[in-house]
C-alpha atoms as a PDB file:
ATOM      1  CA  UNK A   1       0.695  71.861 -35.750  1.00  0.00           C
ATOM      2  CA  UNK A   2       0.888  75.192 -34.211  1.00  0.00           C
ATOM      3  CA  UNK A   3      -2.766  75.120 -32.807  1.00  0.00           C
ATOM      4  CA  UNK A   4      -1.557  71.980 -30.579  1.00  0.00           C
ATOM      5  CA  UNK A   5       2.197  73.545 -29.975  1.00  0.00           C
ATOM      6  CA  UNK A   6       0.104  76.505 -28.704  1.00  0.00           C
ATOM      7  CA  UNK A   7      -2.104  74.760 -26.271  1.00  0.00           C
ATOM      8  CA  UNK A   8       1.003  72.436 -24.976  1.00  0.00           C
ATOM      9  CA  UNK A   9       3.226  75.417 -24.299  1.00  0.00           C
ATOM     10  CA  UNK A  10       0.325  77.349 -22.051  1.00  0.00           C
ATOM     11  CA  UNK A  11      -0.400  74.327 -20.523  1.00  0.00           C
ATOM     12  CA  UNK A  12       2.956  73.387 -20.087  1.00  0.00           C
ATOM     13  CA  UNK A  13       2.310  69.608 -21.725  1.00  0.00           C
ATOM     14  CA  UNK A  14       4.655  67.302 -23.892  1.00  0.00           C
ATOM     15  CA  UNK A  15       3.045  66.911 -27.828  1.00  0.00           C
ATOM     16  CA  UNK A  16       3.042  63.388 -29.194  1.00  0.00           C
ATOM     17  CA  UNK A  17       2.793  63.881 -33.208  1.00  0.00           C
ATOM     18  CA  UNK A  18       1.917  60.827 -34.763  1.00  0.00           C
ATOM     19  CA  UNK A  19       0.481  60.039 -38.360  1.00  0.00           C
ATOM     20  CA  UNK A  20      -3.071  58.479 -39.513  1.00  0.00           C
ATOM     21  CA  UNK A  21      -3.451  57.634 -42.862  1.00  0.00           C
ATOM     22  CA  UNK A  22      -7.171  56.306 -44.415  1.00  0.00           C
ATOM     23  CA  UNK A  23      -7.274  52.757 -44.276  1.00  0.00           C
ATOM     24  CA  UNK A  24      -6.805  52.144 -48.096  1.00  0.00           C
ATOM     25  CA  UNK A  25      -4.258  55.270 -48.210  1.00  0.00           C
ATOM     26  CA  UNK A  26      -0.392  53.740 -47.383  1.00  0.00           C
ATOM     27  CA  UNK A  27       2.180  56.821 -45.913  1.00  0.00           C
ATOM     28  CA  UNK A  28       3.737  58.809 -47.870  1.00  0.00           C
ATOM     29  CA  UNK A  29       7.542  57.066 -47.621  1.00  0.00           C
ATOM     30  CA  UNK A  30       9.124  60.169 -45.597  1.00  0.00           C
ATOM     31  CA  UNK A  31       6.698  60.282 -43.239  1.00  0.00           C
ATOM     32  CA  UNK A  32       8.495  59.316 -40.410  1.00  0.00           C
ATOM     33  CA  UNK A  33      11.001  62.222 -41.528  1.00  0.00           C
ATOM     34  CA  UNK A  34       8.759  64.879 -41.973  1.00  0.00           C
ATOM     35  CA  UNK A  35       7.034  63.857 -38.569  1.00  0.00           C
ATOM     36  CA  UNK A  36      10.382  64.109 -36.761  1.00  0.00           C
ATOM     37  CA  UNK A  37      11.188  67.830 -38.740  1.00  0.00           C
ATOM     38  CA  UNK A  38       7.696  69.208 -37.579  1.00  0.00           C
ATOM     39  CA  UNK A  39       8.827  67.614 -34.182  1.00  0.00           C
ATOM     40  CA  UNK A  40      12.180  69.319 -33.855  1.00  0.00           C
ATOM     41  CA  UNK A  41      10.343  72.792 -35.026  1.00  0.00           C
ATOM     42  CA  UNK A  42       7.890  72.827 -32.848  1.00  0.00           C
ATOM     43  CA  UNK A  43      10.531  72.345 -29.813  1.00  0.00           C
ATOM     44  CA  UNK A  44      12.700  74.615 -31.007  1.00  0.00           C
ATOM     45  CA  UNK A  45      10.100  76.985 -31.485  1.00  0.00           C
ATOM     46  CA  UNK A  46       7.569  77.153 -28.448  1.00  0.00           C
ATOM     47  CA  UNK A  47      10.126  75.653 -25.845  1.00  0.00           C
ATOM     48  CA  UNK A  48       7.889  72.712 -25.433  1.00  0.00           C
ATOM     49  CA  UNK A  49       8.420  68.166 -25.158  1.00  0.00           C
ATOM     50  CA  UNK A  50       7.656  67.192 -28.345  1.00  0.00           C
ATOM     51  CA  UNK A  51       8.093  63.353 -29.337  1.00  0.00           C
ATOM     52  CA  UNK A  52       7.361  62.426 -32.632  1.00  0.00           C
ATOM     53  CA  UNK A  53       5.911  58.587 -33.366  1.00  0.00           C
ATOM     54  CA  UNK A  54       8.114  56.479 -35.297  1.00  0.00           C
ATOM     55  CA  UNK A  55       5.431  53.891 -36.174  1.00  0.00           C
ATOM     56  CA  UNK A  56       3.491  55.098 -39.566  1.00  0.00           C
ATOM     57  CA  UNK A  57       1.067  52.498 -39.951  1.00  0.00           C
ATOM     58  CA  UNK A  58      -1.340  53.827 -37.580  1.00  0.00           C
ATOM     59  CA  UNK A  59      -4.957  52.929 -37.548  1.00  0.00           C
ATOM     60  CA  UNK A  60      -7.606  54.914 -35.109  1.00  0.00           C
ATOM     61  CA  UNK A  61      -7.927  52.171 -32.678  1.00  0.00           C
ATOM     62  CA  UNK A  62      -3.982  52.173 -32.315  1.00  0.00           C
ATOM     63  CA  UNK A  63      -4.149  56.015 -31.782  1.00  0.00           C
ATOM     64  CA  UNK A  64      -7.009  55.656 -29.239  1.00  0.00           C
ATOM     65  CA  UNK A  65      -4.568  53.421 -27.363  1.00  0.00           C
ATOM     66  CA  UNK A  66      -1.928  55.668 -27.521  1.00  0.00           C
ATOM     67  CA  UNK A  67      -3.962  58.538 -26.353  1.00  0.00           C
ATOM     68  CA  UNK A  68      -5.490  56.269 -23.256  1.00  0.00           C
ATOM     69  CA  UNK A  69      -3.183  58.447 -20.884  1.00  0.00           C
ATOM     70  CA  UNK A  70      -3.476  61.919 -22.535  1.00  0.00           C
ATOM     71  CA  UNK A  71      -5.655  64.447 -21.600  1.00  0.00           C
ATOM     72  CA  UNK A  72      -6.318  65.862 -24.659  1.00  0.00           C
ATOM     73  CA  UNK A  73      -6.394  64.522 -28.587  1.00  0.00           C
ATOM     74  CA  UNK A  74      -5.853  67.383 -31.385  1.00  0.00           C
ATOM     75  CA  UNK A  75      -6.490  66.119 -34.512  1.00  0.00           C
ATOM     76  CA  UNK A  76      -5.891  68.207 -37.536  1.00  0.00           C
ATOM     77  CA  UNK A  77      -8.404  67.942 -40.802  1.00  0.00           C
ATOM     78  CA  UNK A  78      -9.080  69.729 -43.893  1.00  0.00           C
ATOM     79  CA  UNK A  79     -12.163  69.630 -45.611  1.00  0.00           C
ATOM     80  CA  UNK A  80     -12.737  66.114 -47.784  1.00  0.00           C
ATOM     81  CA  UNK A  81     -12.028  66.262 -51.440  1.00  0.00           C
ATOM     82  CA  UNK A  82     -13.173  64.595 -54.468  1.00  0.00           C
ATOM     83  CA  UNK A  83     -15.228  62.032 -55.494  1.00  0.00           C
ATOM     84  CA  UNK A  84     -14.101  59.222 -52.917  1.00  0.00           C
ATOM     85  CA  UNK A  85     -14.242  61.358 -49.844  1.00  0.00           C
ATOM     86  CA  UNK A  86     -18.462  61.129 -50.349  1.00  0.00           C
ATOM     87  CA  UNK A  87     -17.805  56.992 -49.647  1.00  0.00           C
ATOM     88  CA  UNK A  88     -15.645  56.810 -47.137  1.00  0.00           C
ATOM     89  CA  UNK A  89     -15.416  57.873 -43.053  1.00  0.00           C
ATOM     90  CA  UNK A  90     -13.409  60.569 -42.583  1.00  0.00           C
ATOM     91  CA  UNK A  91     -10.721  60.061 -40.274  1.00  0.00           C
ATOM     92  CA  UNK A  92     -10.879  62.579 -37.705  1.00  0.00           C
ATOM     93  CA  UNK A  93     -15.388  61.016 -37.086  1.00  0.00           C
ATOM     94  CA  UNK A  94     -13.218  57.267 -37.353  1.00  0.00           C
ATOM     95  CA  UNK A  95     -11.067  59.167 -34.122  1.00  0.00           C
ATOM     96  CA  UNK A  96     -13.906  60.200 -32.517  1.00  0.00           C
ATOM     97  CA  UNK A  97     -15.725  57.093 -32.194  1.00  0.00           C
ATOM     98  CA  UNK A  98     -12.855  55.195 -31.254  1.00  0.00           C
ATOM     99  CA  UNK A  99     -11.042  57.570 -28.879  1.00  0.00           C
ATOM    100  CA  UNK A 100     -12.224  58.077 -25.303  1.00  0.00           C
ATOM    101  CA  UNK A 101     -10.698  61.083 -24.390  1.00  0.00           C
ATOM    102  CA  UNK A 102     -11.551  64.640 -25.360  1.00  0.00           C
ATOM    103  CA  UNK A 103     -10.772  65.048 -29.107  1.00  0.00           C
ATOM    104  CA  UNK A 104     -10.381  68.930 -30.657  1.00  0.00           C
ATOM    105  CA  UNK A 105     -10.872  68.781 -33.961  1.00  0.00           C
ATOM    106  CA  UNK A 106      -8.944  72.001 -35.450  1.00  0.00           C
ATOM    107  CA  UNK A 107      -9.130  72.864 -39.633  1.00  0.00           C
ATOM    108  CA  UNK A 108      -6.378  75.452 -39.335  1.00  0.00           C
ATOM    109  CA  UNK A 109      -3.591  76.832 -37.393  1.00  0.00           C
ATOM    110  CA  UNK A 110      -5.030  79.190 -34.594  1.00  0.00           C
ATOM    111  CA  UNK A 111      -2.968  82.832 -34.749  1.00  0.00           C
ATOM    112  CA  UNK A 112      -3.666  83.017 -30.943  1.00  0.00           C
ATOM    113  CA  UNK A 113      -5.501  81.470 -28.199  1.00  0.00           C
ATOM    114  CA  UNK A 114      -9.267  80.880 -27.853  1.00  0.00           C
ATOM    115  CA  UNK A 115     -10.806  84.034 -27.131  1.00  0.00           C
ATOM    116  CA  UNK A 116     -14.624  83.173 -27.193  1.00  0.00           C
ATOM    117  CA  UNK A 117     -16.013  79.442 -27.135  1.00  0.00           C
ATOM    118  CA  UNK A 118     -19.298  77.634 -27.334  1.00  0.00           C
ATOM    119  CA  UNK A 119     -20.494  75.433 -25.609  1.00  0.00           C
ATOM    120  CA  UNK A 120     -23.439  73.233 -26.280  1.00  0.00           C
ATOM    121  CA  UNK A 121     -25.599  71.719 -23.163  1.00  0.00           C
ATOM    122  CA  UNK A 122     -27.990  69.448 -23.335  1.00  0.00           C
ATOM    123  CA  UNK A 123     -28.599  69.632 -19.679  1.00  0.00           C
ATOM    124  CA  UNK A 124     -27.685  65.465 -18.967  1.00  0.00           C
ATOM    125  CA  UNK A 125     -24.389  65.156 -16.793  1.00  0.00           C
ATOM    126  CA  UNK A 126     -21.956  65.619 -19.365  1.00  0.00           C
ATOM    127  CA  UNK A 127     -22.752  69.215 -20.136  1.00  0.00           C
ATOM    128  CA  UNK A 128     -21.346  70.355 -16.487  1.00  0.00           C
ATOM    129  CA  UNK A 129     -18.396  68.897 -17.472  1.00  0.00           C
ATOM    130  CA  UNK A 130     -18.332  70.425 -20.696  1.00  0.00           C
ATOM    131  CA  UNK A 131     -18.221  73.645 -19.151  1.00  0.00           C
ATOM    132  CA  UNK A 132     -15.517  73.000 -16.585  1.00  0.00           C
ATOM    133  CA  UNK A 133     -13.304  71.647 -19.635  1.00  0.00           C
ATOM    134  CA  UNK A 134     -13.999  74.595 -21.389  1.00  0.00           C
ATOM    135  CA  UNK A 135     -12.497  76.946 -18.588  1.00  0.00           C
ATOM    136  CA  UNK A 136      -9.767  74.462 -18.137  1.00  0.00           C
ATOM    137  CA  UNK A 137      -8.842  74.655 -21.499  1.00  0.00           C
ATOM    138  CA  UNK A 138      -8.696  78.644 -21.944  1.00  0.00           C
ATOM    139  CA  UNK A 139      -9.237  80.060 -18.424  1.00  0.00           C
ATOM    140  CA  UNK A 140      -9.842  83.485 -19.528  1.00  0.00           C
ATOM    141  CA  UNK A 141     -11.762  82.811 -22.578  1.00  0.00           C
ATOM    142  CA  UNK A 142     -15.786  84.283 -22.634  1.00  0.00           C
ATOM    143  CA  UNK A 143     -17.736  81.286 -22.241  1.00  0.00           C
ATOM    144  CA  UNK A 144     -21.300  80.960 -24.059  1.00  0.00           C
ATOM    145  CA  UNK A 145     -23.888  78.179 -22.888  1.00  0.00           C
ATOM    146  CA  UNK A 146     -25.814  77.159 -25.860  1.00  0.00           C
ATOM    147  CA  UNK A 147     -29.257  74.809 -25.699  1.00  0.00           C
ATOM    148  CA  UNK A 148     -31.558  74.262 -28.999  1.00  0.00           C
ATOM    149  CA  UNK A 149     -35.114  72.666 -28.411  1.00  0.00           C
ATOM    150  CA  UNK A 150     -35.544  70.206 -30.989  1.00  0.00           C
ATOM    151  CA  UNK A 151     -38.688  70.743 -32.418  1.00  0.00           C
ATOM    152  CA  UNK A 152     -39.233  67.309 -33.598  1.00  0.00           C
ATOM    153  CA  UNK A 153     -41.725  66.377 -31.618  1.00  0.00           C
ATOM    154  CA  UNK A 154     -43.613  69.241 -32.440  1.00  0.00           C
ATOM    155  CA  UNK A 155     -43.979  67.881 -36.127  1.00  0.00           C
ATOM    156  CA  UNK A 156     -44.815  64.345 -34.690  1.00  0.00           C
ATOM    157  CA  UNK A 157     -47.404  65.914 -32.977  1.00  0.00           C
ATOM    158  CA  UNK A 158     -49.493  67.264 -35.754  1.00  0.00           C
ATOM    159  CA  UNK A 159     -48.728  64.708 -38.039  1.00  0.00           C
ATOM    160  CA  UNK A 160     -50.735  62.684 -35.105  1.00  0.00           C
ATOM    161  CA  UNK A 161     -53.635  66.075 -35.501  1.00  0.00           C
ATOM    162  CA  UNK A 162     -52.775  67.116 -32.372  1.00  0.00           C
ATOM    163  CA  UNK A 163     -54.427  70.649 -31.616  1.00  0.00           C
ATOM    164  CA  UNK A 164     -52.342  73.941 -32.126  1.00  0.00           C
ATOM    165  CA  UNK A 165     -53.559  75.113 -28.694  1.00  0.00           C
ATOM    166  CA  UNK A 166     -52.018  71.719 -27.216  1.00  0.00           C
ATOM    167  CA  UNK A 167     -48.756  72.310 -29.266  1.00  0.00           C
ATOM    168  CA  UNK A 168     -48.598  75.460 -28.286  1.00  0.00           C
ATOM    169  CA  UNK A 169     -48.623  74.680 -24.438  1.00  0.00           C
ATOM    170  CA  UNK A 170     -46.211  72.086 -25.310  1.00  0.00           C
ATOM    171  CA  UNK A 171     -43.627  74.150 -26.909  1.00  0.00           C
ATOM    172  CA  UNK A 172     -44.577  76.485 -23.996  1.00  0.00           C
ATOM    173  CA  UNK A 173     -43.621  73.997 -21.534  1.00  0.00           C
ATOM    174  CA  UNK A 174     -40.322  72.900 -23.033  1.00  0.00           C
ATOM    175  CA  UNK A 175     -39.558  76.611 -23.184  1.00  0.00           C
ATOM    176  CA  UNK A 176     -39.607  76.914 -19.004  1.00  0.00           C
ATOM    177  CA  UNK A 177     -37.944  73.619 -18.968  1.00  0.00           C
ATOM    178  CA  UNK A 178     -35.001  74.462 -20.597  1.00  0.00           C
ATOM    179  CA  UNK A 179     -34.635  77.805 -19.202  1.00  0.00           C
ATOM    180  CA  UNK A 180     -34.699  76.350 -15.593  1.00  0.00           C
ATOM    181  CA  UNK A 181     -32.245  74.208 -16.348  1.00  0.00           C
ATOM    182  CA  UNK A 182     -29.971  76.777 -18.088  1.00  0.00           C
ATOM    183  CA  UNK A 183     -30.226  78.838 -14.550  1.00  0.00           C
ATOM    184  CA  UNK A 184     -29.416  76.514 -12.834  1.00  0.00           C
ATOM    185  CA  UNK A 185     -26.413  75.182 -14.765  1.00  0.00           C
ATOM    186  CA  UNK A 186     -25.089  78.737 -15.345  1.00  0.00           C
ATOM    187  CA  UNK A 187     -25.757  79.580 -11.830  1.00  0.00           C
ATOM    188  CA  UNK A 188     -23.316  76.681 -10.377  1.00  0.00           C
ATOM    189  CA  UNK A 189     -20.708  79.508 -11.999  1.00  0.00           C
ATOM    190  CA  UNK A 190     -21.423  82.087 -10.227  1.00  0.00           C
ATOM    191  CA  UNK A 191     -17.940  83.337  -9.876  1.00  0.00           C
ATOM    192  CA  UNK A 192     -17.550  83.201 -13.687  1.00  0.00           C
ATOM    193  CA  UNK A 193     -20.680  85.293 -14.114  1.00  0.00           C
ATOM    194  CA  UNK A 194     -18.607  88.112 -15.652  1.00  0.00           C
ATOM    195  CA  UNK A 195     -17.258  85.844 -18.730  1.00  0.00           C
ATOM    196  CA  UNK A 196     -20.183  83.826 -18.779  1.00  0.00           C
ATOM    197  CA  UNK A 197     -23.706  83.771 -20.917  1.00  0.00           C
ATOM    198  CA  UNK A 198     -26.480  82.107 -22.322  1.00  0.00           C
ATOM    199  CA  UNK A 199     -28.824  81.596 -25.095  1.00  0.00           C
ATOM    200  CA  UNK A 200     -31.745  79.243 -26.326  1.00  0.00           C
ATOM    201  CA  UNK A 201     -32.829  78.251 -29.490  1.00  0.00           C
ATOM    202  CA  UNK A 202     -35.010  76.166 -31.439  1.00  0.00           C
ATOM    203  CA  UNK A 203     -34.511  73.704 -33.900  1.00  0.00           C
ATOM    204  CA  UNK A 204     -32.115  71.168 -35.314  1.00  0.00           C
ATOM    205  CA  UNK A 205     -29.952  71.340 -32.182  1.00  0.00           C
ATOM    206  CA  UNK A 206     -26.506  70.262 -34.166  1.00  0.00           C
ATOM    207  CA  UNK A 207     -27.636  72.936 -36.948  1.00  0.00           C
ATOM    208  CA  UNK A 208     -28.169  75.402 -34.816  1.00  0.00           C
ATOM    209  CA  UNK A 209     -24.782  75.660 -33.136  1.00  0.00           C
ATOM    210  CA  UNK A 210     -23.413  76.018 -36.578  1.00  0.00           C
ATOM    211  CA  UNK A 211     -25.834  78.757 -36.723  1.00  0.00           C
ATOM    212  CA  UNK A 212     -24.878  80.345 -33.453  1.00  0.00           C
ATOM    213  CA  UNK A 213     -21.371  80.149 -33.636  1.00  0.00           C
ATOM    214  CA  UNK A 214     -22.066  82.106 -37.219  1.00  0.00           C
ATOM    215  CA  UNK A 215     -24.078  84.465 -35.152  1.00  0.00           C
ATOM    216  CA  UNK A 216     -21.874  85.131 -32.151  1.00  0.00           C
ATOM    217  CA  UNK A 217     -18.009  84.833 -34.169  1.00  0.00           C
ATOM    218  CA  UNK A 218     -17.201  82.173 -31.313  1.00  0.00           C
ATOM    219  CA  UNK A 219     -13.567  80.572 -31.972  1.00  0.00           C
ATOM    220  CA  UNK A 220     -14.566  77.075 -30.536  1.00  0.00           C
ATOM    221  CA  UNK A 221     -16.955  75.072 -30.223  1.00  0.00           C
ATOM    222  CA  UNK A 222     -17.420  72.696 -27.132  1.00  0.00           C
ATOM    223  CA  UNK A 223     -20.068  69.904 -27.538  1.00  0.00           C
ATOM    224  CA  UNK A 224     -20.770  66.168 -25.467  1.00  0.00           C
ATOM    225  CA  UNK A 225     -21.104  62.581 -27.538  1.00  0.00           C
ATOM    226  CA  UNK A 226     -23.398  59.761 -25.843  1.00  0.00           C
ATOM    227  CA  UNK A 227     -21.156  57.390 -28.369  1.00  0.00           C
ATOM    228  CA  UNK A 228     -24.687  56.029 -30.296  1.00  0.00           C
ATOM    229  CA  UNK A 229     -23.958  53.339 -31.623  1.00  0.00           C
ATOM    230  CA  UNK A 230     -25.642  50.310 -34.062  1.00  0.00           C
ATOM    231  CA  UNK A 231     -28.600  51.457 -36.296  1.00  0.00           C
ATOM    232  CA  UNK A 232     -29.064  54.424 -33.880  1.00  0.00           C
ATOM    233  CA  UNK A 233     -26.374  55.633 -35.306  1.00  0.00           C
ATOM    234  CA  UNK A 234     -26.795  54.816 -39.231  1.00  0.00           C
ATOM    235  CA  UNK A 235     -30.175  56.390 -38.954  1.00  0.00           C
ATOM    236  CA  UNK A 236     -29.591  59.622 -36.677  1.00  0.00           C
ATOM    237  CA  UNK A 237     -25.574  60.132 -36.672  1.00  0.00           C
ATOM    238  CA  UNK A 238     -24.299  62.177 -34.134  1.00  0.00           C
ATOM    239  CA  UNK A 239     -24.618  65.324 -33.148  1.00  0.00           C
ATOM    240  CA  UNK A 240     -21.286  65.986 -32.812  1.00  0.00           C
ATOM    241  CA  UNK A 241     -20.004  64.408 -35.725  1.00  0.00           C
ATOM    242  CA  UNK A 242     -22.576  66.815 -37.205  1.00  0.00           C
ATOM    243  CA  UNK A 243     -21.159  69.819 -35.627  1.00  0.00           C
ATOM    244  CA  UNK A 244     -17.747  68.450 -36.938  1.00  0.00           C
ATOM    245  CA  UNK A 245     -18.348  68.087 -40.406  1.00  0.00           C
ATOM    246  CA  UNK A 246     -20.274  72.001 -40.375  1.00  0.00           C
ATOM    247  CA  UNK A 247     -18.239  74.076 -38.351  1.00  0.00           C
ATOM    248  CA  UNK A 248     -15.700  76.051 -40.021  1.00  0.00           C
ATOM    249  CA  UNK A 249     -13.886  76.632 -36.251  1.00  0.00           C
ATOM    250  CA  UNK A 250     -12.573  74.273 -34.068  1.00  0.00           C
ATOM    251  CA  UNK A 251     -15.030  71.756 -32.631  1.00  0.00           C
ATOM    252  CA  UNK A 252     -13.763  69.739 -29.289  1.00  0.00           C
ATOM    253  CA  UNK A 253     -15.682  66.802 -28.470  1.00  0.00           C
ATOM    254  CA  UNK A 254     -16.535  64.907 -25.368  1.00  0.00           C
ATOM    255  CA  UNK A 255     -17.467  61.596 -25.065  1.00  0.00           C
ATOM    256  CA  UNK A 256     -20.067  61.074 -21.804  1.00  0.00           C
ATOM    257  CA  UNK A 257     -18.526  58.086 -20.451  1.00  0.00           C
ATOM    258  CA  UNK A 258     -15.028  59.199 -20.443  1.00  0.00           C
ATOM    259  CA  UNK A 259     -13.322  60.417 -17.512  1.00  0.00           C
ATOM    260  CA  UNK A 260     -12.557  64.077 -18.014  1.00  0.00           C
ATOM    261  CA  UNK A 261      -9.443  65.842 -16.364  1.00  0.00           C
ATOM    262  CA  UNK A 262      -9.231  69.464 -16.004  1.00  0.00           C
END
């Protein structure tokens, strides 16, 4: 809890703890108690509103209701355990496809606020906003742009034969792309410049941020969701969701279509 306490009492907001189970898991019978404890704590503690839910039988599309007028969701995981956990969706990816406001998804309790964080661009609308969230969210944090070209499409190319020289001037080409658009996008920050950066890479694009968040010690990671959904989805997964279940830091995610206050 103190990661969230931490983030309401610079931000001066009122915490809402409530309690998600897994859908074949039933609360623990003192739930409700414990809830309200962690509740009075936290007040007591950081000066902050807390309110504590007094409804246990939670399911993510109740939460994502709850959380319609918030600006921010923190949900709190630790990495799944035994056998079962292989078979079943993990609660905090059930909360991010169901929830459409900006979810952090934090593993353990932050000692102090985010110092350095990540953020991945894709260069479509959302990533602007991705940016301004970050800011919003730890205005004096240093603030990392990160873009991986996704190299798929060279291997569909010469599966297809396709020339080296033609490859080449492909991967050539995406390379200028994607470092016009990074200027551009870092360049709308202008008055940032001295806590801003970027870097591109190539690959997997979720694997890489893993990899450059190893690289560069950032303390969060900031990443966009398009919300695939259908087959897309059981063939590809997301990105994010990716990202999520790799990342040993916190990972907030941001849904395109959702309206994003800062």
């Amino acid at each position: 809890y103190k990661s969230r306490a931490l983030l309401c009492a610079e931000h001066r907001a009122t915490l809402k703890l409530v309690y998600l189970a897994h859908p074949d898991e039933a609360p623990p019978p003192d739930a409700a108690v414990r809830l309200a404890q962690h509740a009075l704590q936290l007040r007591q503690r950081h000066h902050i509103t807390v309110q504590a839910a007094t409804r246990m039988d939670l399911t993510a599309a109740d939460v994502a209701r709850e959380a319609a007028d918030a600006d921010l969701v923190v949900w709190g995981t630790a990495p799944p355990r035994g056998l079962a956990a292989w078979f079943r969706t993990h609660p905090a990816v059930r909360m991010l496809r169901a929830c459409q406001r900006p979810v952090l998804v934090v593993r353990k309790a932050a000692a102090q606020p985010y110092q350095s964080l990540l953020v991945a661009v894709d260069f479509s609308q959302v990533s602007q906003r991705l940016v301004e969230l970050g800011f919003a969210l730890q205005p004096s944090a240093r603030v990392e742009l990160f873009h991986a070209i996704d190299t798929t499409n060279e291997g569909k190319l010469r599966y297809a034969e396709v020339s080296e020289r033609a490859i080449r001037a492909y991967r050539e080409e995406c390379q200028r792309f994607a470092q016009d658009r990074m200027f551009t996008l870092a360049d709308s920050y202008d008055a940032r410049r001295n806590r801003l950066s970027s870097t591109i890479g190539r690959g997997d694009p979720a694997r890489q941020v893993v990899v450059q968040q190893q690289h560069t010690a950032a303390d969060l990671i900031v990443v966009g969701t398009h919300g695939r959904r259908g087959i897309g989805r059981i063939l590809m997964g997301s990105g994010a969701e990716q990202i999520m279940r790799q990342a040993p830091i916190p990972v907030l995610v941001i849904r395109a279509e959702s309206t994003v206050s800062a």
